[in-house]
Protein backbone atom coordinates (compact mmCIF):
# COMPACT_ATOMS: atom_id res chain seq x y z
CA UNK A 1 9.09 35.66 -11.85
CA UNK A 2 11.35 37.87 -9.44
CA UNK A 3 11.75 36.22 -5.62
CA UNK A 4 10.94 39.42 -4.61
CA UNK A 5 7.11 39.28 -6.19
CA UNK A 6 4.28 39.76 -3.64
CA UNK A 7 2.88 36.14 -3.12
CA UNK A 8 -0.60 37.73 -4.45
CA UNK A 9 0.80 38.06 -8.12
CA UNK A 10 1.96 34.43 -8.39
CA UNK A 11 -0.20 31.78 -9.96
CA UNK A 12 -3.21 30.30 -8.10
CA UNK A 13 -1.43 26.68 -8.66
CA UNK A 14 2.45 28.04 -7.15
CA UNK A 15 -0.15 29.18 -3.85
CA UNK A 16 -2.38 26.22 -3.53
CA UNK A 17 0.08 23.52 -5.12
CA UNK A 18 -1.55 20.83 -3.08
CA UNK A 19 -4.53 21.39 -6.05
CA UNK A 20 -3.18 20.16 -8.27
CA UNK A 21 -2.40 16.34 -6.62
CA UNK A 22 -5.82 16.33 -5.55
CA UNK A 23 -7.52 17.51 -9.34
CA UNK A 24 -5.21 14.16 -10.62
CA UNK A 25 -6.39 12.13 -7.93
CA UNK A 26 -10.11 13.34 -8.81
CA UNK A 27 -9.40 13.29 -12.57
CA UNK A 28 -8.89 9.49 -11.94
CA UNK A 29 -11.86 8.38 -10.00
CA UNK A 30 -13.96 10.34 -12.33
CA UNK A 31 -12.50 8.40 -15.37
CA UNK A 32 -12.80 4.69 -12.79
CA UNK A 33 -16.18 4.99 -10.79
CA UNK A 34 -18.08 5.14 -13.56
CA UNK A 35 -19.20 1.49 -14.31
CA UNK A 36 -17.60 0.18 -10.85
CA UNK A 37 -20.84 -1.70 -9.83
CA UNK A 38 -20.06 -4.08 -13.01
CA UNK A 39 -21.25 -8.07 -12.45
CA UNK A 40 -23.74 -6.20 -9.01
CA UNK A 41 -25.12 -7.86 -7.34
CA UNK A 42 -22.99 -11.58 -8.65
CA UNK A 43 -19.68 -12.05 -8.82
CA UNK A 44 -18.77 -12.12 -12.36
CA UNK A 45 -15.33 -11.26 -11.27
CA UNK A 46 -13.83 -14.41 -9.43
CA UNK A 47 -10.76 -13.60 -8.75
CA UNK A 48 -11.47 -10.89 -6.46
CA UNK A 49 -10.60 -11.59 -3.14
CA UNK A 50 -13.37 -9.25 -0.94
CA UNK A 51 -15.20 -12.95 -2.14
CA UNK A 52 -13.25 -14.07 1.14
CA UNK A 53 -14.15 -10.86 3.51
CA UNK A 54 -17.89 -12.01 2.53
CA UNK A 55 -17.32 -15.99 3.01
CA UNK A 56 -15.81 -14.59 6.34
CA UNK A 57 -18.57 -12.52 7.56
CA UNK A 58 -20.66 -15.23 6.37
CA UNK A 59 -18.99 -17.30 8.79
CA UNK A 60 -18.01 -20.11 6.26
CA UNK A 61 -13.95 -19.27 5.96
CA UNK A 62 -11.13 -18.06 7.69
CA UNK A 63 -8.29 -16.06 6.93
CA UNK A 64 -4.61 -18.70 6.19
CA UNK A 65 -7.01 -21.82 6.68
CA UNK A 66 -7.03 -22.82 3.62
CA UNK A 67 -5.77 -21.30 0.69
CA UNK A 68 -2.27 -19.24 0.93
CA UNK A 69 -1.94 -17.45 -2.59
CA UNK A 70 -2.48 -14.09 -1.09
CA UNK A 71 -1.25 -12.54 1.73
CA UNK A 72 -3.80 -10.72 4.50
CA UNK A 73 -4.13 -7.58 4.80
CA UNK A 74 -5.99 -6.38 1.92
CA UNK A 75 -8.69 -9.18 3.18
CA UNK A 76 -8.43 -7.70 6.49
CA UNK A 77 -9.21 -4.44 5.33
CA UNK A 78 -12.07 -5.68 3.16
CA UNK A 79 -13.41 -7.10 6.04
CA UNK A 80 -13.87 -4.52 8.46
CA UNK A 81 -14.58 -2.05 5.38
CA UNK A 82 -17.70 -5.18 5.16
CA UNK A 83 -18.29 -4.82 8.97
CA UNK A 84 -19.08 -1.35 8.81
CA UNK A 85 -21.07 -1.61 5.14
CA UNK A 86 -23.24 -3.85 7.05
CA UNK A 87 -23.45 -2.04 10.50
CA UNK A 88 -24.79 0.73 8.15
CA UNK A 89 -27.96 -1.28 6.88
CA UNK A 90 -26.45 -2.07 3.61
CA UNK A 91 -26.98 -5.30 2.12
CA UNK A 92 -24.00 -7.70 1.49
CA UNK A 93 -23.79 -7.30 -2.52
CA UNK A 94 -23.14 -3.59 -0.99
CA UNK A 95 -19.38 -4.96 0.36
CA UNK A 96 -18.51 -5.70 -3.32
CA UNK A 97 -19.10 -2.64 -4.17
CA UNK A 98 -17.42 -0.23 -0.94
CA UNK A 99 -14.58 -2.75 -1.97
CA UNK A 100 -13.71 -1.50 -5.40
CA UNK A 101 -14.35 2.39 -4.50
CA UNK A 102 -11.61 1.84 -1.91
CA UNK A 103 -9.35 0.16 -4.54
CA UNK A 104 -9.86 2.95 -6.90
CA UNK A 105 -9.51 5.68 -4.28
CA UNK A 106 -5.80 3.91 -3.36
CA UNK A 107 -4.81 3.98 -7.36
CA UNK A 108 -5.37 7.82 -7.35
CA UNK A 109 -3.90 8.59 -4.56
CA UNK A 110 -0.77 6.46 -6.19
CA UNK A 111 -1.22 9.09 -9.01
CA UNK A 112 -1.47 11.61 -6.26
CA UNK A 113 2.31 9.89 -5.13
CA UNK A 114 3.75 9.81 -7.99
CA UNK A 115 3.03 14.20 -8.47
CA UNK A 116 4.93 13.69 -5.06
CA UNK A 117 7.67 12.44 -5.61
CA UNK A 118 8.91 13.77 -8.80
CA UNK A 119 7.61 16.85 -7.67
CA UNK A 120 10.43 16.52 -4.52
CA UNK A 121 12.83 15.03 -7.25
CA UNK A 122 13.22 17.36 -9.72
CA UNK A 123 11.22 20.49 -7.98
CA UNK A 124 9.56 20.86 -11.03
CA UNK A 125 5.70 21.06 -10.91
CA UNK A 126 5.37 20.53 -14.82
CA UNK A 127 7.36 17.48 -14.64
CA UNK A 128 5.57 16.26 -11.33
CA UNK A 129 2.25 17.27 -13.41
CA UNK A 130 2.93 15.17 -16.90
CA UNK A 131 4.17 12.45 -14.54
CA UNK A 132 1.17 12.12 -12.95
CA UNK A 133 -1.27 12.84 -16.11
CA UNK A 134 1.37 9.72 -17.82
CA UNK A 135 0.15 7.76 -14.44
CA UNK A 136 -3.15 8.24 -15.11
CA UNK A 137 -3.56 7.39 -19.11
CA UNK A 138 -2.48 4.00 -18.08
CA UNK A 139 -5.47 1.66 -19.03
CA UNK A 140 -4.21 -0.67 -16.01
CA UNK A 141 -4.44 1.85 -13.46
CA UNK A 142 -8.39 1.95 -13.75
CA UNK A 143 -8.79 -1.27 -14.81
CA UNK A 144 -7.28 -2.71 -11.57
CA UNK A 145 -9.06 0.19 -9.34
CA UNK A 146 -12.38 -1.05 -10.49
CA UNK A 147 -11.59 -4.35 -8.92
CA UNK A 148 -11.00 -5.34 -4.78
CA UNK A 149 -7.92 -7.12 -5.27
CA UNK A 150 -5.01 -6.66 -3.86
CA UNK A 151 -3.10 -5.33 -6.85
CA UNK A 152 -3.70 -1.56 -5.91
CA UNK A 153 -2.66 -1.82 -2.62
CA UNK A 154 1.19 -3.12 -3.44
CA UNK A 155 1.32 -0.42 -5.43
CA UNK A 156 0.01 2.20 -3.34
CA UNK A 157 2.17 1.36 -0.62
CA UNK A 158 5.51 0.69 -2.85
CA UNK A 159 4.91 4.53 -3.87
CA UNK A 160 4.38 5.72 -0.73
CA UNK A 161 7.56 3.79 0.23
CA UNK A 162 9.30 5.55 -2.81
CA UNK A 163 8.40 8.88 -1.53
CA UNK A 164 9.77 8.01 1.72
CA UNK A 165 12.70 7.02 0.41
CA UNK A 166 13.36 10.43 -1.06
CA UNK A 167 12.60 12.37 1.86
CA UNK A 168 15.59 10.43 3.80
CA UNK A 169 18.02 10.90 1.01
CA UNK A 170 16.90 14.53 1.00
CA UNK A 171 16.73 15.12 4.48
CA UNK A 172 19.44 12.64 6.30
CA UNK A 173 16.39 11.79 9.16
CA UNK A 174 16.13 8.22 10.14
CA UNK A 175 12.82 8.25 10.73
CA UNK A 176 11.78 8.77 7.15
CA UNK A 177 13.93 5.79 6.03
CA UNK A 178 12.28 3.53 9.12
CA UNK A 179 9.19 4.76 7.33
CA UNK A 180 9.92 3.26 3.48
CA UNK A 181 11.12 0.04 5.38
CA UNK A 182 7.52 -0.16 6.99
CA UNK A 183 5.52 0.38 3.64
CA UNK A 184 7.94 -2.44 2.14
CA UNK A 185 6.18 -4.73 4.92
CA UNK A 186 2.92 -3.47 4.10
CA UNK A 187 3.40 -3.99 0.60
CA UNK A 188 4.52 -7.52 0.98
CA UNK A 189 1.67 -7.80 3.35
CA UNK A 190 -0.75 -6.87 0.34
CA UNK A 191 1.16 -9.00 -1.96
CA UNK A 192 3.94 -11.66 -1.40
CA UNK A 193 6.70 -10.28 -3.91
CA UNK A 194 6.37 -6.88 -2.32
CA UNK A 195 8.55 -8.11 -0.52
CA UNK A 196 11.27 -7.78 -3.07
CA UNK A 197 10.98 -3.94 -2.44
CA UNK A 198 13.00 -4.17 0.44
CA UNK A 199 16.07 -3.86 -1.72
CA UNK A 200 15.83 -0.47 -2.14
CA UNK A 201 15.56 1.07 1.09
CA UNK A 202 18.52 -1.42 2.19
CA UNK A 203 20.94 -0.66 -1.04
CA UNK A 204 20.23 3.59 -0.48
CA UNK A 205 21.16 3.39 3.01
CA UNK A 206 24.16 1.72 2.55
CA UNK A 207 25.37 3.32 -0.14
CA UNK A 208 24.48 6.43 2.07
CA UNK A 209 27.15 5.46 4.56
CA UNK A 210 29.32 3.65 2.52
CA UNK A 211 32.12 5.86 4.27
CA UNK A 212 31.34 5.36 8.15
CA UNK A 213 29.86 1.51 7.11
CA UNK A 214 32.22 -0.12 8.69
CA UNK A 215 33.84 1.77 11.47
CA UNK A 216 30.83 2.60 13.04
CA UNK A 217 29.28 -0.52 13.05
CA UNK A 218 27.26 -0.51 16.10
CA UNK A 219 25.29 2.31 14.13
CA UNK A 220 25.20 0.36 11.66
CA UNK A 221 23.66 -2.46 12.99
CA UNK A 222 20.71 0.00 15.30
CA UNK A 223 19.65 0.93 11.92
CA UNK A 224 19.80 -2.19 9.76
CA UNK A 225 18.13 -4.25 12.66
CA UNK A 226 15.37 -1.59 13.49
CA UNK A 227 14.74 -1.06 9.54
CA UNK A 228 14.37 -5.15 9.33
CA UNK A 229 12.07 -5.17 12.13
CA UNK A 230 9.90 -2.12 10.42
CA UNK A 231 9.96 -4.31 7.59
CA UNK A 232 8.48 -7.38 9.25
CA UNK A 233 6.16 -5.72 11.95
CA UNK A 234 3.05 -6.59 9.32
CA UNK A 235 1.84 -9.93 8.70
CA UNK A 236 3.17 -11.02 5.48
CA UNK A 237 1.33 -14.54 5.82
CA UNK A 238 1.70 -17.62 7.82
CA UNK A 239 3.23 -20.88 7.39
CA UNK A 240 0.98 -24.03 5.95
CA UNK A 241 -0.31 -25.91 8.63
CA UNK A 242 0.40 -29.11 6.88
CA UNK A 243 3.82 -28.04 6.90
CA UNK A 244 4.23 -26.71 10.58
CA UNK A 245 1.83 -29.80 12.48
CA UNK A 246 -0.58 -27.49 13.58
CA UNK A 247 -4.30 -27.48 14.20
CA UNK A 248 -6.83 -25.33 12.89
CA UNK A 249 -6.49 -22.98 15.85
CA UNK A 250 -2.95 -21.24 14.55
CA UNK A 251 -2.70 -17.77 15.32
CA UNK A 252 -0.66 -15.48 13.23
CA UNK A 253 1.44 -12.35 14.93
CA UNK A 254 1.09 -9.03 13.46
CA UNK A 255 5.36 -8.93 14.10
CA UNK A 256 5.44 -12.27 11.43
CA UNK A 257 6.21 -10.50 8.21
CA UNK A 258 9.33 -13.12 7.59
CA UNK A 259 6.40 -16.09 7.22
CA UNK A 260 6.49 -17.23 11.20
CA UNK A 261 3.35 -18.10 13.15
CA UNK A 262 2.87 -18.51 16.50
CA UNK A 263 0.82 -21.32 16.76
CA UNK A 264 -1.92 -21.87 19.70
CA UNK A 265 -3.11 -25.82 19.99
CA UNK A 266 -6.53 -25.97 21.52
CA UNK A 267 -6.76 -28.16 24.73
């Protein structure tokens, strides 16, 4: 096709590219919805953890009291997804269910990512296409949207981190790297060895500015300090309170995504 050809003659996809994200994304929850309400209205799937958004709005547990294997904010979301499930006149089975439709809707818009960034990466829409379509035949990928765990929302936000990774290294703008450093935190906030993702966003900006690295270090520093601090500014989790001495009334900071609490003793 000539550069020159009217933007009328070229194909309805090259026009309204964003289509063709969205028919993957819809492609997917057609496949997972189906069957979502599985085990409704009992819990035949223990292991999710909207269990603990109900025992919460049930008043009868909360959040880092107890038990630690999980990290927050997928609970938190779960919660006040509950809050509002119930504020609508649904019953509390109902949660269960708003739970997994969110956890499906966050694996295809992964999908949706993953068009995204290859699509940036090699500006090639059939590639970005067959990489998302390769996304989507993975049996895991509904699988784990049909469930309100936490495992889609790592992996939403490690994409999204991904893609914001490549905008900085194609754009030079600080902001977008600030960005992937963020979604690292929120990944680790969904799920504690997200936090392992931080090595990417670290190892591309310094190999970035491997040249001025050292002899503009004050730069250097702004950036690696702010980038650490977008990393932590979610709640990763909190710190046993058999191991720190405190009472049941510890409050966790939104800024402790390194494990610190800031604890508030009653009385």
């Amino acid at each position: 096709m000539s550069v020159n050809e009217p933007t009328a003659h070229r194909p309805f996809w090259e026009k309204h590219e964003f289509v063709i994200p969205l028919a993957l994304l819809l492609a997917f929850l057609a496949v997972t919805l189906p069957g979502i309400s599985w085990g409704y209205p009992d819990g035949w799937h223990p292991d999710e953890v909207v269990v603990r958004a109900i025992w919460v709005l049930r008043g009868e547990w909360q959040f880092s009291e107890i038990n630690f294997d999980y990290p927050d904010l997928p609970q938190y979301v779960m919660f006040g997804l509950g809050k509002l499930v119930l504020t609508l006149g649904y019953a509390e089975p109902d949660i269960r269910i708003a739970s997994r439709v969110l956890s499906a809707v966050l694996a295809g818009l992964t999908i949706a990512l993953t068009y995204g960034i290859t699509r940036r990466v090699s500006g090639n829409r059939f590639l970005a296409g067959l990489s998302g379509l390769l996304l989507l035949s993975v049996s895991a990928m509904s699988h784990n949207g049909r469930f309100a765990h936490n495992d889609t929302y790592i992996t939403f936000f490690a994409a999204l981190s991904v893609l914001f990774l490549v905008y900085y290294t194609q754009t030079d703008q600080k902001g977008w790297l600030y960005a992937s450093f963020f979604t690292v935190g929120m990944a680790a906030s969904s799920k504690y060895n997200g936090i392992s993702l931080v090595i990417a966003p670290a190892v591309v900006y310094l190999v970035a500015r491997r040249r001025t690295l050292f002899t503009d270090l004050l730069n250097t520093f702004e950036t690696v300090f702010i980038g650490a601090c977008a990393a932590s500014s979610v709640n990763m989790g909190v710190l046993p309170m058999e191991q720190a001495g405190c009472c049941s009334s510890c409050l966790p900071l939104p800024c402790s995504g390194l494990s610190t609490t800031l604890f508030r003793h009653g009385g």
